[in-house]
C-alpha atoms as a PDB file:
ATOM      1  CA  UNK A   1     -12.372  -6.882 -23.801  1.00  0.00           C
ATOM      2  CA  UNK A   2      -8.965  -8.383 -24.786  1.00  0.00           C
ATOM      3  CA  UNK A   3      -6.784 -10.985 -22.938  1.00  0.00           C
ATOM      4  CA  UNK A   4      -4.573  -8.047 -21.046  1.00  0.00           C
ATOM      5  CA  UNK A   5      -7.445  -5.925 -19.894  1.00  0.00           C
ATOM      6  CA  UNK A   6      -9.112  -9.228 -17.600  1.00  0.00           C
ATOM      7  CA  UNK A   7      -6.012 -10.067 -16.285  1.00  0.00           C
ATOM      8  CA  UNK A   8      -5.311  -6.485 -15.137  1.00  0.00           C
ATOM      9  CA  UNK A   9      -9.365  -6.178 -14.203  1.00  0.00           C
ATOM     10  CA  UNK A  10      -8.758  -9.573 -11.871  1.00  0.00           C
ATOM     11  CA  UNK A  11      -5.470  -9.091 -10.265  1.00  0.00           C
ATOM     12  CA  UNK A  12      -6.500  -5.569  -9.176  1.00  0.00           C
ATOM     13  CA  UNK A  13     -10.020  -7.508  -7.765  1.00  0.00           C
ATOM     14  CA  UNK A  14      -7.747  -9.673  -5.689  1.00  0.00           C
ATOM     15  CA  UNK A  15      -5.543  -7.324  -4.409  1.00  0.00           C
ATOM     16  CA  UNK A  16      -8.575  -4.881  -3.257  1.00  0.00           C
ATOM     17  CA  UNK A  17      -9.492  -8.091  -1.803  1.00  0.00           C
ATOM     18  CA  UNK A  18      -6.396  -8.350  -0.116  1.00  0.00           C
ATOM     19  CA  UNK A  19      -5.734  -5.146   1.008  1.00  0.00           C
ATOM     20  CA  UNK A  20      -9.457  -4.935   2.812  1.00  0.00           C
ATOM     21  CA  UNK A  21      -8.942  -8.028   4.612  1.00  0.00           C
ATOM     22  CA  UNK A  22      -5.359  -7.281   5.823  1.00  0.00           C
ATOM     23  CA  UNK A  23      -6.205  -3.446   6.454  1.00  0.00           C
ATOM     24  CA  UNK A  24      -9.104  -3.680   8.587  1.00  0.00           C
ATOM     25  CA  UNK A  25      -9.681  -7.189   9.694  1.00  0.00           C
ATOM     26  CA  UNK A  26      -5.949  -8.348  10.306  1.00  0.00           C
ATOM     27  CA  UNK A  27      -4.329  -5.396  11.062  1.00  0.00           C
ATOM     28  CA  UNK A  28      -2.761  -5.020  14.762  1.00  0.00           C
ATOM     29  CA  UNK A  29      -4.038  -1.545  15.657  1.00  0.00           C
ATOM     30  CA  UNK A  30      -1.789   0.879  18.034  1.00  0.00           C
ATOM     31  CA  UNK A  31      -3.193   4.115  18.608  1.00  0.00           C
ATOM     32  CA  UNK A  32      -2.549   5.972  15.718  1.00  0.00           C
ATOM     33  CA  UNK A  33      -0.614   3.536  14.277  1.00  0.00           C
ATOM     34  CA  UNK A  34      -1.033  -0.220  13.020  1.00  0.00           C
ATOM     35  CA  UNK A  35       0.717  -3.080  11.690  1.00  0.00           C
ATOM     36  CA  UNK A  36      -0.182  -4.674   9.108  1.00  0.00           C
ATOM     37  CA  UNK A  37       0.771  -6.739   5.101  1.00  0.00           C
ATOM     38  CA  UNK A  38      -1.465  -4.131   3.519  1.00  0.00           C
ATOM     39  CA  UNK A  39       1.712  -3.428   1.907  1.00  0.00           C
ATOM     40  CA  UNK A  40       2.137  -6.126  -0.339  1.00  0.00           C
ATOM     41  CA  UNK A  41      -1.029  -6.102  -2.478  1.00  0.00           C
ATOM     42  CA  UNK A  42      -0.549  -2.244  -2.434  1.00  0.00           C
ATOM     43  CA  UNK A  43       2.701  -2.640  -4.050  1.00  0.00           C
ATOM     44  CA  UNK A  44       2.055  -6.070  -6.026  1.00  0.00           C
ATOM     45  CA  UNK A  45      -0.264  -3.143  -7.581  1.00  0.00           C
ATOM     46  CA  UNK A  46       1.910  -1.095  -8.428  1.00  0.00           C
ATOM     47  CA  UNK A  47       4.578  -3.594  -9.724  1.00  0.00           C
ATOM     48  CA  UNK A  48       2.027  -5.842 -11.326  1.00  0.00           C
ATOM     49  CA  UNK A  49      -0.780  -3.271 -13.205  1.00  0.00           C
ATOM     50  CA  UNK A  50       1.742  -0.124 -13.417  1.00  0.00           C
ATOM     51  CA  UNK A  51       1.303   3.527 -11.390  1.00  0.00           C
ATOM     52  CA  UNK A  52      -1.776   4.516 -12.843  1.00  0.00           C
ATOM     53  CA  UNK A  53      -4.000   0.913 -12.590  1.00  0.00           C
ATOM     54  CA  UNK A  54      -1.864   0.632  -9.276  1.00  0.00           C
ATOM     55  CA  UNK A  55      -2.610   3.719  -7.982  1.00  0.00           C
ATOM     56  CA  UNK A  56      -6.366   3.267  -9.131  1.00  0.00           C
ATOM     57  CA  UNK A  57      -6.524  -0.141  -7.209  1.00  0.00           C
ATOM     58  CA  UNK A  58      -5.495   1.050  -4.107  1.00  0.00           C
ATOM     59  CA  UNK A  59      -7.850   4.207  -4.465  1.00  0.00           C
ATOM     60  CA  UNK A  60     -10.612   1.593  -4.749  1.00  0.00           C
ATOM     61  CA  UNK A  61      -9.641  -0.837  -1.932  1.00  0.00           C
ATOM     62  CA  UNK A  62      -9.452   2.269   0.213  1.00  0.00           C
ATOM     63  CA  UNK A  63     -12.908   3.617  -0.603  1.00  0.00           C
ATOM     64  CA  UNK A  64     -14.308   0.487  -0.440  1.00  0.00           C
ATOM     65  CA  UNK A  65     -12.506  -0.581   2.822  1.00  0.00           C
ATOM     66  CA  UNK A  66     -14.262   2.529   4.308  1.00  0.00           C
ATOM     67  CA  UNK A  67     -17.321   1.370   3.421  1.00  0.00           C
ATOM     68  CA  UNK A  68     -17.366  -2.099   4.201  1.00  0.00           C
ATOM     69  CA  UNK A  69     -15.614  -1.281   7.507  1.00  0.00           C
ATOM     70  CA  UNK A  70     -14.491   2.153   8.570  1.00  0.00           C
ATOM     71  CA  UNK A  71     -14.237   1.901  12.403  1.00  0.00           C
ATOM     72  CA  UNK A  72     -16.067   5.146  12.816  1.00  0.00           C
ATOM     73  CA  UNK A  73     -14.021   7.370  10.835  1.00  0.00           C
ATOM     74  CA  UNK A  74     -15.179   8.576   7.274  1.00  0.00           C
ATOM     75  CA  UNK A  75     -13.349   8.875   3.745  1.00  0.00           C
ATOM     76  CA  UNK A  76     -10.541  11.303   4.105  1.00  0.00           C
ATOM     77  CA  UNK A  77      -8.898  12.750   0.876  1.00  0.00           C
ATOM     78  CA  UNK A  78      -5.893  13.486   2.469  1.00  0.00           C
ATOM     79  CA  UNK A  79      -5.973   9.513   3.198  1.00  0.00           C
ATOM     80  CA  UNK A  80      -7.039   8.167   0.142  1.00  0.00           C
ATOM     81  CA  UNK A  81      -4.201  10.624  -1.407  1.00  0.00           C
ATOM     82  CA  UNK A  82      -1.502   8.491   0.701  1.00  0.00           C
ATOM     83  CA  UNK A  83      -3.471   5.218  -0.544  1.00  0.00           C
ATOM     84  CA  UNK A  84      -2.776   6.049  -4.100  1.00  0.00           C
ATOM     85  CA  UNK A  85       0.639   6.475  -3.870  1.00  0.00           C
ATOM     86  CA  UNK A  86       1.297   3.598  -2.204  1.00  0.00           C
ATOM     87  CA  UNK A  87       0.192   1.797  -5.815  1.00  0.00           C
ATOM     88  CA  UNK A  88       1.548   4.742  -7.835  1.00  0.00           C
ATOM     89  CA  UNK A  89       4.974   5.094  -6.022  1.00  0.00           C
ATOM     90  CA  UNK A  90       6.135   1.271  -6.167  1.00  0.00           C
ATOM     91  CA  UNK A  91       4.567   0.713 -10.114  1.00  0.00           C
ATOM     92  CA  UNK A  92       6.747   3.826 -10.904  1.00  0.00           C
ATOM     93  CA  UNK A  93       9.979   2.150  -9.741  1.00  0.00           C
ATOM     94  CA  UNK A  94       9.442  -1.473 -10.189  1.00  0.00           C
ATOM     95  CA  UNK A  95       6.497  -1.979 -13.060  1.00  0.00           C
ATOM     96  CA  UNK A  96       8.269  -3.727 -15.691  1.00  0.00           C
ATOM     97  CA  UNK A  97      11.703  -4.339 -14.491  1.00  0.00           C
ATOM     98  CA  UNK A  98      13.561  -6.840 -11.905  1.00  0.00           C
ATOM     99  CA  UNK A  99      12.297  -6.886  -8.567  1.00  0.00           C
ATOM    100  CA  UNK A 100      16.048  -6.600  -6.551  1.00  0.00           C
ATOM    101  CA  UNK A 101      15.889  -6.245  -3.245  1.00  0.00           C
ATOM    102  CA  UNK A 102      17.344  -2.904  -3.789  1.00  0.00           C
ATOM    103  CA  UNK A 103      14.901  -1.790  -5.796  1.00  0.00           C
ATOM    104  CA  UNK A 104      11.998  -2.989  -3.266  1.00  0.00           C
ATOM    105  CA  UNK A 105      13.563  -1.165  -0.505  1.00  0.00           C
ATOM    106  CA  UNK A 106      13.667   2.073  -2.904  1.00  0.00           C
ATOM    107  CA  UNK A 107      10.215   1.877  -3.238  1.00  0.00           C
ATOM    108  CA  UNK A 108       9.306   0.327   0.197  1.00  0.00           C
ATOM    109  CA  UNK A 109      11.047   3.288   1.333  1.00  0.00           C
ATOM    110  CA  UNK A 110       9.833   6.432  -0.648  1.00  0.00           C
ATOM    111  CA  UNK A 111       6.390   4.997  -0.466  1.00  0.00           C
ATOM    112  CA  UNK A 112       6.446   4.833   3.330  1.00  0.00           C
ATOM    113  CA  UNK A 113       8.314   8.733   4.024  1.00  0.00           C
ATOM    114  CA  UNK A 114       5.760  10.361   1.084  1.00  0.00           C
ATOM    115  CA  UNK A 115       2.229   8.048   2.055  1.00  0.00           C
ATOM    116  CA  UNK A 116       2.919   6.600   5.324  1.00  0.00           C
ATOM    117  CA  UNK A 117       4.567   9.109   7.278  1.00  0.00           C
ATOM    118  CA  UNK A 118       4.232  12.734   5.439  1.00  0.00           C
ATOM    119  CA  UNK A 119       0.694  12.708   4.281  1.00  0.00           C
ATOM    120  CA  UNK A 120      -1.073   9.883   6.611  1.00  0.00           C
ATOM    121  CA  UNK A 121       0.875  11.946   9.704  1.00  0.00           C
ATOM    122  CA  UNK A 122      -0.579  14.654   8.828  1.00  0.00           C
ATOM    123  CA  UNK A 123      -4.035  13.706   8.222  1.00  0.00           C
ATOM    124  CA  UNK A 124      -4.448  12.132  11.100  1.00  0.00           C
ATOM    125  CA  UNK A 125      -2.938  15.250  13.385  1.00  0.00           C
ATOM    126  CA  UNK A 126      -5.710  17.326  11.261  1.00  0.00           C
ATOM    127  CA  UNK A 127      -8.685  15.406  11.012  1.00  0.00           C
ATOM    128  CA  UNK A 128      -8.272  12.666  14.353  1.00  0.00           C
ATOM    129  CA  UNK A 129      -5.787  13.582  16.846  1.00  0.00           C
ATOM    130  CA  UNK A 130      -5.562  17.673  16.781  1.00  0.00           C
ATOM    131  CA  UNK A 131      -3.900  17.700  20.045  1.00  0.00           C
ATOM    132  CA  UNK A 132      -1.431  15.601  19.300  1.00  0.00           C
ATOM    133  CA  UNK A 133       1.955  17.244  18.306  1.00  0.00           C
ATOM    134  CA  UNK A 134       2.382  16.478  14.213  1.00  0.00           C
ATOM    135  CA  UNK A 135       6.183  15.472  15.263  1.00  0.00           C
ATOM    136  CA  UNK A 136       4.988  13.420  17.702  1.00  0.00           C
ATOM    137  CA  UNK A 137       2.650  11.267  15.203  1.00  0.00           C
ATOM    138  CA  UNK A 138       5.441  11.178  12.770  1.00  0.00           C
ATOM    139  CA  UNK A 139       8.062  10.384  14.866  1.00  0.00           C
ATOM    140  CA  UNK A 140       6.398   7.083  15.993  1.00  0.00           C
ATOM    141  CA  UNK A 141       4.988   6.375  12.250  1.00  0.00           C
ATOM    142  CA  UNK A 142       8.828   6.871  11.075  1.00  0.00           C
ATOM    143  CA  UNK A 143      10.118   4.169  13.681  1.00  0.00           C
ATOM    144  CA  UNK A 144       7.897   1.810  12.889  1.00  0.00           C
ATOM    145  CA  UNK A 145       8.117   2.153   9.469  1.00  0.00           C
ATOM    146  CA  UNK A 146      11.678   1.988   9.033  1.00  0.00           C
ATOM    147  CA  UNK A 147      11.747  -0.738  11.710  1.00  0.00           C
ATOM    148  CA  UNK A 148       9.538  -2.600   9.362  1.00  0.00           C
ATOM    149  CA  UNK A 149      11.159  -1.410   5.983  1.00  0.00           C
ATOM    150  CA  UNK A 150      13.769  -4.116   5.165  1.00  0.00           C
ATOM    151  CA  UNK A 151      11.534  -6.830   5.925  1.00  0.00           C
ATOM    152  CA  UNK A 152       8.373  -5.194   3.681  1.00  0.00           C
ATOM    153  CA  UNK A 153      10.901  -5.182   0.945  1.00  0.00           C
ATOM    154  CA  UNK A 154      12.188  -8.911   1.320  1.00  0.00           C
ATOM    155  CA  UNK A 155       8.297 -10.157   1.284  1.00  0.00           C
ATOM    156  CA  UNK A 156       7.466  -7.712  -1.396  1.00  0.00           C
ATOM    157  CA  UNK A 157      10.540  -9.144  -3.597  1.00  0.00           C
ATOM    158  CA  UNK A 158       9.399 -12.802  -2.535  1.00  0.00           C
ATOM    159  CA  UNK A 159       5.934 -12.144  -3.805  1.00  0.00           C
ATOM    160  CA  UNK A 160       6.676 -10.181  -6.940  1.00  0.00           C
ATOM    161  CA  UNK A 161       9.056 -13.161  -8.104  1.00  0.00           C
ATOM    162  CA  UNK A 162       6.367 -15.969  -6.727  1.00  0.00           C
ATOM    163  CA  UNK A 163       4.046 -14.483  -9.119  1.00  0.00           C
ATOM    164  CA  UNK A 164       5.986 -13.501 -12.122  1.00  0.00           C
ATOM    165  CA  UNK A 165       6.732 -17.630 -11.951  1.00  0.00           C
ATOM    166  CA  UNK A 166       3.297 -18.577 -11.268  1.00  0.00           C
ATOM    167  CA  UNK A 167       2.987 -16.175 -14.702  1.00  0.00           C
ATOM    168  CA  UNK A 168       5.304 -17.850 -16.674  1.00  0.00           C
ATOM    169  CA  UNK A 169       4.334 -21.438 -16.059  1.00  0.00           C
ATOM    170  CA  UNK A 170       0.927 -20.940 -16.982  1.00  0.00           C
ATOM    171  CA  UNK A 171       2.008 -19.525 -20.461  1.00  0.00           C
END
């Protein structure tokens, strides 16, 4: 295995890592919504390993989140669908280039309408809350998540640029 393939191998290790412990164990749950920084090693995939490693990394932190912890529900394709874009959607826009705030907003943003609020909306009307109107669900995932947009960007940015340093110093 060559230098490039561990690094990728370990950073997407961490970030499953990551995104289990700050999905399920420090996540603020509300109803059929909750807060939580499962964002940033979602997109640090993405921006750090590309779409396709980023999108496979959060595939595997959400399939292995379910099994380590799943609160009673079970794997959900519809969900693991919105998990993969949320490493595929920000590696698309960012993987490779400057991390603006701009740009981290663009991808904060399309990530959260296409993964967050289109296709986690409506899984969870399907499979969890049936009588729940699908507007309804998505109405209160779209507040929140545009509440929470600008500063998911800002930290996303921060991070990005924390590690590309930490990347550069060590040669």
């Amino acid at each position: 295995m060559n230098r490039q393939t561990i690094r990728k191998l370990t950073y997407a290790a961490i970030l499953v890592a990551m995104d289990i412990v700050l999905a399920r164990y420090l996540a603020i749950p509300l109803g059929y919504e909750r807060l939580s920084l499962q964002f940033l090693p979602d997109g640090m995939a993405g921006i750090l390993l590309g779409p396709v490693f980023g999108g496979m990394t959060t595939l595997g932190a959400d399939l292995l989140g379910m099994l380590i912890q799943s609160g009673g529900l079970t794997i959900n394709p519809l969900i693991s669908l919105s998990a993969i874009l949320r490493g595929v959607i920000p590696g698309l826009i960012l993987y490779k280039k400057e991390v603006t705030y701009k740009r981290a907003l663009l991808a904060v943003g399309i990530s959260l309408l296409a993964a967050d609020v289109l296709i986690t909306s409506t899984a969870l009307h399907l499979f969890y809350y049936p009588t729940v109107p699908l507007w309804q669900i998505m109405g209160v995932r779209a507040l929140v998540r545009i509440a929470y947009a600008p500063l998911q960007a800002l930290l996303l940015k921060l991070v990005t640029e924390g590690v590309r340093r930490f990347e550069k110093g060590r040669g």
